[in-house]
N, C-alpha and C. Protein backbone atom coordinates (compact mmCIF):
# COMPACT_ATOMS: atom_id res chain seq x y z
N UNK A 1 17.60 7.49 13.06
CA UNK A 1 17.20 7.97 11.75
C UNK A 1 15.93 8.80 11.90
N UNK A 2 15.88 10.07 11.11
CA UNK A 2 14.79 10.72 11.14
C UNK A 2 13.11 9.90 10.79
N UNK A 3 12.08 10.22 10.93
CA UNK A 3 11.17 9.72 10.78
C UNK A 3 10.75 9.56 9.35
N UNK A 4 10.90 10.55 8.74
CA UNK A 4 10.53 10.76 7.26
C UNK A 4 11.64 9.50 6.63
N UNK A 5 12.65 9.91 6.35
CA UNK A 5 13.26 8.90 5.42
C UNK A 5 12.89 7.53 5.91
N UNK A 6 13.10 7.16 7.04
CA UNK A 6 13.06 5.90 7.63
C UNK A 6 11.36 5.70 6.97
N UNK A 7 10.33 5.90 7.01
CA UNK A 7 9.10 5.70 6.63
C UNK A 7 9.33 5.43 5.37
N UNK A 8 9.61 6.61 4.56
CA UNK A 8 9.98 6.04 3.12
C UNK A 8 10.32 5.10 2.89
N UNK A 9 11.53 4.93 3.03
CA UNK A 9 12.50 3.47 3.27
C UNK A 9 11.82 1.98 3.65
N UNK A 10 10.82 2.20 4.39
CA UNK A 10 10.44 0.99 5.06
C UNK A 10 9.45 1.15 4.04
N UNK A 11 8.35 1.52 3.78
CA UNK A 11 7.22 1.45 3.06
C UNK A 11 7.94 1.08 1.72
N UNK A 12 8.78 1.73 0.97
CA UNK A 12 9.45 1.04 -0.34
C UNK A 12 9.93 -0.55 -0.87
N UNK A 13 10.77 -0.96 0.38
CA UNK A 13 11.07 -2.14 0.90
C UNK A 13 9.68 -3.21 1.18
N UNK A 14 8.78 -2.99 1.34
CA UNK A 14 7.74 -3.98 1.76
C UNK A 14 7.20 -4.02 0.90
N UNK A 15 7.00 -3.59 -0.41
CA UNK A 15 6.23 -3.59 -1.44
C UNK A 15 6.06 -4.52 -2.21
N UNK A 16 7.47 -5.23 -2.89
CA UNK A 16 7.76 -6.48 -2.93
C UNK A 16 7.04 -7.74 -2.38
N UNK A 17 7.69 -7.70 -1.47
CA UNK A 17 6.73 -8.68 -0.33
C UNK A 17 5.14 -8.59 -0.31
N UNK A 18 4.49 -7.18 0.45
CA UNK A 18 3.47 -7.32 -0.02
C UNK A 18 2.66 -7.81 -1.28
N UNK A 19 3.32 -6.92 -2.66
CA UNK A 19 2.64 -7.57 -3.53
C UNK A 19 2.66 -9.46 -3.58
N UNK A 20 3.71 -10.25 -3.20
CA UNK A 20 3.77 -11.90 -3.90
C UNK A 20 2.56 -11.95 -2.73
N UNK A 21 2.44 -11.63 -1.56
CA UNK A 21 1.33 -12.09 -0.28
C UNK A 21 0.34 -12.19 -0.81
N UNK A 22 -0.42 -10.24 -0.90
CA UNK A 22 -1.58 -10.06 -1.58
C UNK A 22 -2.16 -11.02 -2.96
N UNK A 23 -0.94 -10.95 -3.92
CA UNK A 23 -1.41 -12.73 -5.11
C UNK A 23 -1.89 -13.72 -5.17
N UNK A 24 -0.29 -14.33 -3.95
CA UNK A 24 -0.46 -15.63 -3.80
C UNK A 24 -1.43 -16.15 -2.75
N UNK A 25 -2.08 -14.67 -1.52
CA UNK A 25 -2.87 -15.52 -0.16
C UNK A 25 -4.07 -14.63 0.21
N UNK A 26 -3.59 -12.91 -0.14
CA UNK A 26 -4.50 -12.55 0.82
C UNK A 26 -5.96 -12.29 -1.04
N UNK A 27 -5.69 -12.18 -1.78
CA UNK A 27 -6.76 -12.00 -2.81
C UNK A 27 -6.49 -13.61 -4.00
N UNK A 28 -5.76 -14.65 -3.59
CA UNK A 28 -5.49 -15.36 -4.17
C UNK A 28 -5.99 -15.56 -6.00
N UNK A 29 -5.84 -14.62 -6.60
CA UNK A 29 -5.79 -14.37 -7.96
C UNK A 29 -5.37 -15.58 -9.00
N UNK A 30 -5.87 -16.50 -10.06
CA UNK A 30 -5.74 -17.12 -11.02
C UNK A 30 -4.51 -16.98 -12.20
N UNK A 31 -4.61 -15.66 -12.41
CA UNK A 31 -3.65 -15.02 -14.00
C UNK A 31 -2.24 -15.41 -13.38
N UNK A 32 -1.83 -16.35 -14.49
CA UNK A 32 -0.53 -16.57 -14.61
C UNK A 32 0.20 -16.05 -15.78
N UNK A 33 -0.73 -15.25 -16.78
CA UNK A 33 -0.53 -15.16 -17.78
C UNK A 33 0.38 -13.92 -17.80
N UNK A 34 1.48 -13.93 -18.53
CA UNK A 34 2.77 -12.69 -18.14
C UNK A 34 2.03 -11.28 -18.19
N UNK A 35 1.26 -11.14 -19.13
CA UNK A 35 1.02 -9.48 -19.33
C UNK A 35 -0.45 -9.18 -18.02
N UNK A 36 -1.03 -10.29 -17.78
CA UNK A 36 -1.67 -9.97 -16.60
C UNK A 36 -0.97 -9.94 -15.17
N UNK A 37 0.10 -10.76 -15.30
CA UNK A 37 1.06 -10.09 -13.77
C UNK A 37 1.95 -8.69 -14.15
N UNK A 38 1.67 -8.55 -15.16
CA UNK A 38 2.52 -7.39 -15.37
C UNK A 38 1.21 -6.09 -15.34
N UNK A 39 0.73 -6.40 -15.53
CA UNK A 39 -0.98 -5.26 -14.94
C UNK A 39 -1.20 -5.44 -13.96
N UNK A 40 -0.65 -6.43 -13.24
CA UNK A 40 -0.92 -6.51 -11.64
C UNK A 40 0.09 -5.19 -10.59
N UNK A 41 1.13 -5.95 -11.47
CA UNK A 41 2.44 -4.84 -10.80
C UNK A 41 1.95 -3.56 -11.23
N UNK A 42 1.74 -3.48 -12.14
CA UNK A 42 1.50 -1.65 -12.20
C UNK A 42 0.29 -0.91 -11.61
N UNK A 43 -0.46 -2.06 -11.54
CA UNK A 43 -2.24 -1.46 -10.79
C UNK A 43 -1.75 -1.50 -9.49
N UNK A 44 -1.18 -2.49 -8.83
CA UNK A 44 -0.44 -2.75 -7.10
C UNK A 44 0.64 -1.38 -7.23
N UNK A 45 1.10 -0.95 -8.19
CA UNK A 45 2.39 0.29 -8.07
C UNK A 45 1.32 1.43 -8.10
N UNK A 46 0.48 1.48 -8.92
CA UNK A 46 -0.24 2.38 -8.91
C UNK A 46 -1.32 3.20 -7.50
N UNK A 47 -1.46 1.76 -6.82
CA UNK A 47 -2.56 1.78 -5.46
C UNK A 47 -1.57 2.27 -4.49
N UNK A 48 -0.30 1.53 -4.36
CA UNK A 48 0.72 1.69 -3.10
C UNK A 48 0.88 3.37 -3.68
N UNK A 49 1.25 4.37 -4.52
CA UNK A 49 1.08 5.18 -4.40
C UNK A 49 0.30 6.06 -4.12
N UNK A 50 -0.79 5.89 -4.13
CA UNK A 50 -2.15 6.72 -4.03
C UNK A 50 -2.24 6.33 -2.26
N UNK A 51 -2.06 5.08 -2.37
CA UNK A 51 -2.28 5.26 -0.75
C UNK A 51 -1.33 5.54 -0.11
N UNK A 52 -0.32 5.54 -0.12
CA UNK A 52 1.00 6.15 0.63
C UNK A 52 1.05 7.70 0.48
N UNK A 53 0.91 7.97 -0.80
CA UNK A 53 0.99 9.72 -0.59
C UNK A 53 -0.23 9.83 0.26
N UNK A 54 -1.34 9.52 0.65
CA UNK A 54 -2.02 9.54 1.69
C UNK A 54 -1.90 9.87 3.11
N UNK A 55 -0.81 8.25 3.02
CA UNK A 55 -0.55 8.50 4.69
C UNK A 55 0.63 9.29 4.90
N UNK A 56 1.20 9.49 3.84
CA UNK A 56 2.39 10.43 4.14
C UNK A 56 1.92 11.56 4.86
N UNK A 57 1.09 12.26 4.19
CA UNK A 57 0.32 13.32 4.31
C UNK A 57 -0.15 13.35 5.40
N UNK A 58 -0.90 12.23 5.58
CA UNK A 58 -1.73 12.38 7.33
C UNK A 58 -0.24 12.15 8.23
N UNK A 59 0.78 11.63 8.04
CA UNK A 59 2.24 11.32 8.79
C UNK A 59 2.75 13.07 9.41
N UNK A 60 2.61 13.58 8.37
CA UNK A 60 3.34 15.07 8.02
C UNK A 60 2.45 15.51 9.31
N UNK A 61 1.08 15.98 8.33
CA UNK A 61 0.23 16.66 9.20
C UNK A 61 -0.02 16.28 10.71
N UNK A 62 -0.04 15.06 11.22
CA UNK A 62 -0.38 14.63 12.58
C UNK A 62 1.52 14.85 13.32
N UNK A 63 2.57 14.82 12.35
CA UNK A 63 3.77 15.44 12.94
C UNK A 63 3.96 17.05 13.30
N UNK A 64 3.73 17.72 12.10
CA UNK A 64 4.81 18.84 11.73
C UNK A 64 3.56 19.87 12.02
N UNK A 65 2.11 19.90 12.18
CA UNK A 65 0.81 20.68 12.14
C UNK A 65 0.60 20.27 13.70
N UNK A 66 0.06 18.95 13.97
CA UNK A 66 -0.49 18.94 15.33
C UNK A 66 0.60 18.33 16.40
N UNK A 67 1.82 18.04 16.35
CA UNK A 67 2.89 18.17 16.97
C UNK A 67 2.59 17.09 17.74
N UNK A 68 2.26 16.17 17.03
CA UNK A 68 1.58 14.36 17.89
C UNK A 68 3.00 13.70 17.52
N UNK A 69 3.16 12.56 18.33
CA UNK A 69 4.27 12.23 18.70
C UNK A 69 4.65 10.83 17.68
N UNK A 70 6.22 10.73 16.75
CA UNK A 70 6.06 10.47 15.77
C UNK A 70 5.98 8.80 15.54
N UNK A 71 5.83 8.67 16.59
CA UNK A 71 5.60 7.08 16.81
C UNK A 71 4.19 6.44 16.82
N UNK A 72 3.20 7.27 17.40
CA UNK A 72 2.02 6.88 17.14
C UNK A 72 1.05 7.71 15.78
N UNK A 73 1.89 8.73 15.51
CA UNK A 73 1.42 9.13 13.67
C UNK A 73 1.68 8.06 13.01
N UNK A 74 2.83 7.57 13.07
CA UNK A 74 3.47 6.49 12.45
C UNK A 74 2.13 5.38 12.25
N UNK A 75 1.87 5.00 13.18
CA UNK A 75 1.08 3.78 13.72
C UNK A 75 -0.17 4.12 12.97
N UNK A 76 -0.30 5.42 13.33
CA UNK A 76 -2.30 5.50 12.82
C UNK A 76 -2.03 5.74 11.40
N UNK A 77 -1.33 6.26 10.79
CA UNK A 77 -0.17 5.96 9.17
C UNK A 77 -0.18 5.11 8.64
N UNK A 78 -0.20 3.61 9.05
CA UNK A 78 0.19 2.78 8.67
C UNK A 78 -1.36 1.85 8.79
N UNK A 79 -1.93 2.57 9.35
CA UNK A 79 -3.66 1.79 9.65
C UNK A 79 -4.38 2.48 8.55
N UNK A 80 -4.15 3.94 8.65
CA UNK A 80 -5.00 4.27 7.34
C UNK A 80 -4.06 3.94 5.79
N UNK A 81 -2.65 4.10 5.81
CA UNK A 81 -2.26 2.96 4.17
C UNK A 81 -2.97 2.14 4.11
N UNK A 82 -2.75 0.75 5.15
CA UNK A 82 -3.18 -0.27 5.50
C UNK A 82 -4.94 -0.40 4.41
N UNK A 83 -5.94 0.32 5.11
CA UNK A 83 -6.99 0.29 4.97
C UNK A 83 -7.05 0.83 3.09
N UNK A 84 -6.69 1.46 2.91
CA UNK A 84 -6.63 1.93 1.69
C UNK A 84 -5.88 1.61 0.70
N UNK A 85 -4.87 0.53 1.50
CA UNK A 85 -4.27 -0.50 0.12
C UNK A 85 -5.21 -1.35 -0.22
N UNK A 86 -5.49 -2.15 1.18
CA UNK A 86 -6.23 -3.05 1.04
C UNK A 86 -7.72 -2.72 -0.12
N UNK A 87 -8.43 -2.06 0.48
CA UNK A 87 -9.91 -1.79 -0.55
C UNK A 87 -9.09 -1.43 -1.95
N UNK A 88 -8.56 -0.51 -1.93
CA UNK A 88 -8.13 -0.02 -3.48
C UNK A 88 -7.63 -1.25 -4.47
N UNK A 89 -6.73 -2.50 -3.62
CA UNK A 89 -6.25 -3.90 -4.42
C UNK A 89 -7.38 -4.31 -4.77
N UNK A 90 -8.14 -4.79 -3.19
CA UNK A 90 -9.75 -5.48 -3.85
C UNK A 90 -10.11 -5.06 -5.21
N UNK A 91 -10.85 -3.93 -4.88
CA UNK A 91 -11.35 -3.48 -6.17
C UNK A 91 -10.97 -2.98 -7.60
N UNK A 92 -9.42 -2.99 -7.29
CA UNK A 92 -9.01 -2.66 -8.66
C UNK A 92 -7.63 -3.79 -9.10
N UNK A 93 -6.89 -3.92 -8.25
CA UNK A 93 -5.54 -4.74 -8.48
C UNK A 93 -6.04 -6.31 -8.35
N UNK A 94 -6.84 -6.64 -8.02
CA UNK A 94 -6.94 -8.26 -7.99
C UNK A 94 -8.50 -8.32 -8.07
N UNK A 95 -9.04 -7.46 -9.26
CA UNK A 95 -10.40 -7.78 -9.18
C UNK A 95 -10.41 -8.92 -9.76
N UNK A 96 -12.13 -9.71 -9.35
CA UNK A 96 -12.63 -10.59 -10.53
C UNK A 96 -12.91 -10.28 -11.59
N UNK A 97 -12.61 -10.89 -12.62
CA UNK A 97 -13.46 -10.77 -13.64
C UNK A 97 -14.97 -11.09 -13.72
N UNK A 98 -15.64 -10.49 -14.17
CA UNK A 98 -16.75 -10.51 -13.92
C UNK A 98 -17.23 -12.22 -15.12
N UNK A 99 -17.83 -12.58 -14.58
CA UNK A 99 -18.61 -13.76 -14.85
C UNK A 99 -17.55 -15.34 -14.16
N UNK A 100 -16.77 -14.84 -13.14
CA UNK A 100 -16.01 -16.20 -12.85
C UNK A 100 -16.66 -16.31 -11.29
């Protein structure tokens, strides 16, 4: 499978997953309350995009511009999503409320 779709594909698929992780272990969050998991999903839909069109971008460019090999774009792709899901959830998808 080409690199592009297959990336897509895989990054779409983990999202799911990621988000119950990030909830339930890696920012272990309180709100059970329906319309606050439902602001969760859309702030977590909102971040996975911002950071994926990211690494897409650096994917493209370190492919199709500097002709680096698509297995380790892939890799350094997935370190900078990685890094920029992560801070962007912190601070916006599983913040504290302030005074808890």
């Amino acid at each position: 499978m080409d690199y592009i779709p297959s990336n897509i594909l895989a990054y779409l698929l983990a999202q799911t997953n990621n988000f119950i992780w990030c909830k339930y272990w890696v920012f272990e969050t309180e709100a059970i309350e329906r319309f606050s998991i439902l602001k969760q999903i859309l702030l977590f839909s909102a971040v996975f995009g911002i950071a994926y069109s990211i690494q897409f971008s650096c994917l493209l460019l370190m492919v199709e511009v500097l002709d680096w090999n698509e297995y380790v774009a892939t890799f350094i792709g997935f370190c900078i999503f990685g890094l920029i899901q992560f801070m962007l959830n912190k601070r916006i998808t599983f913040k504290e409320k302030s005074g808890q």
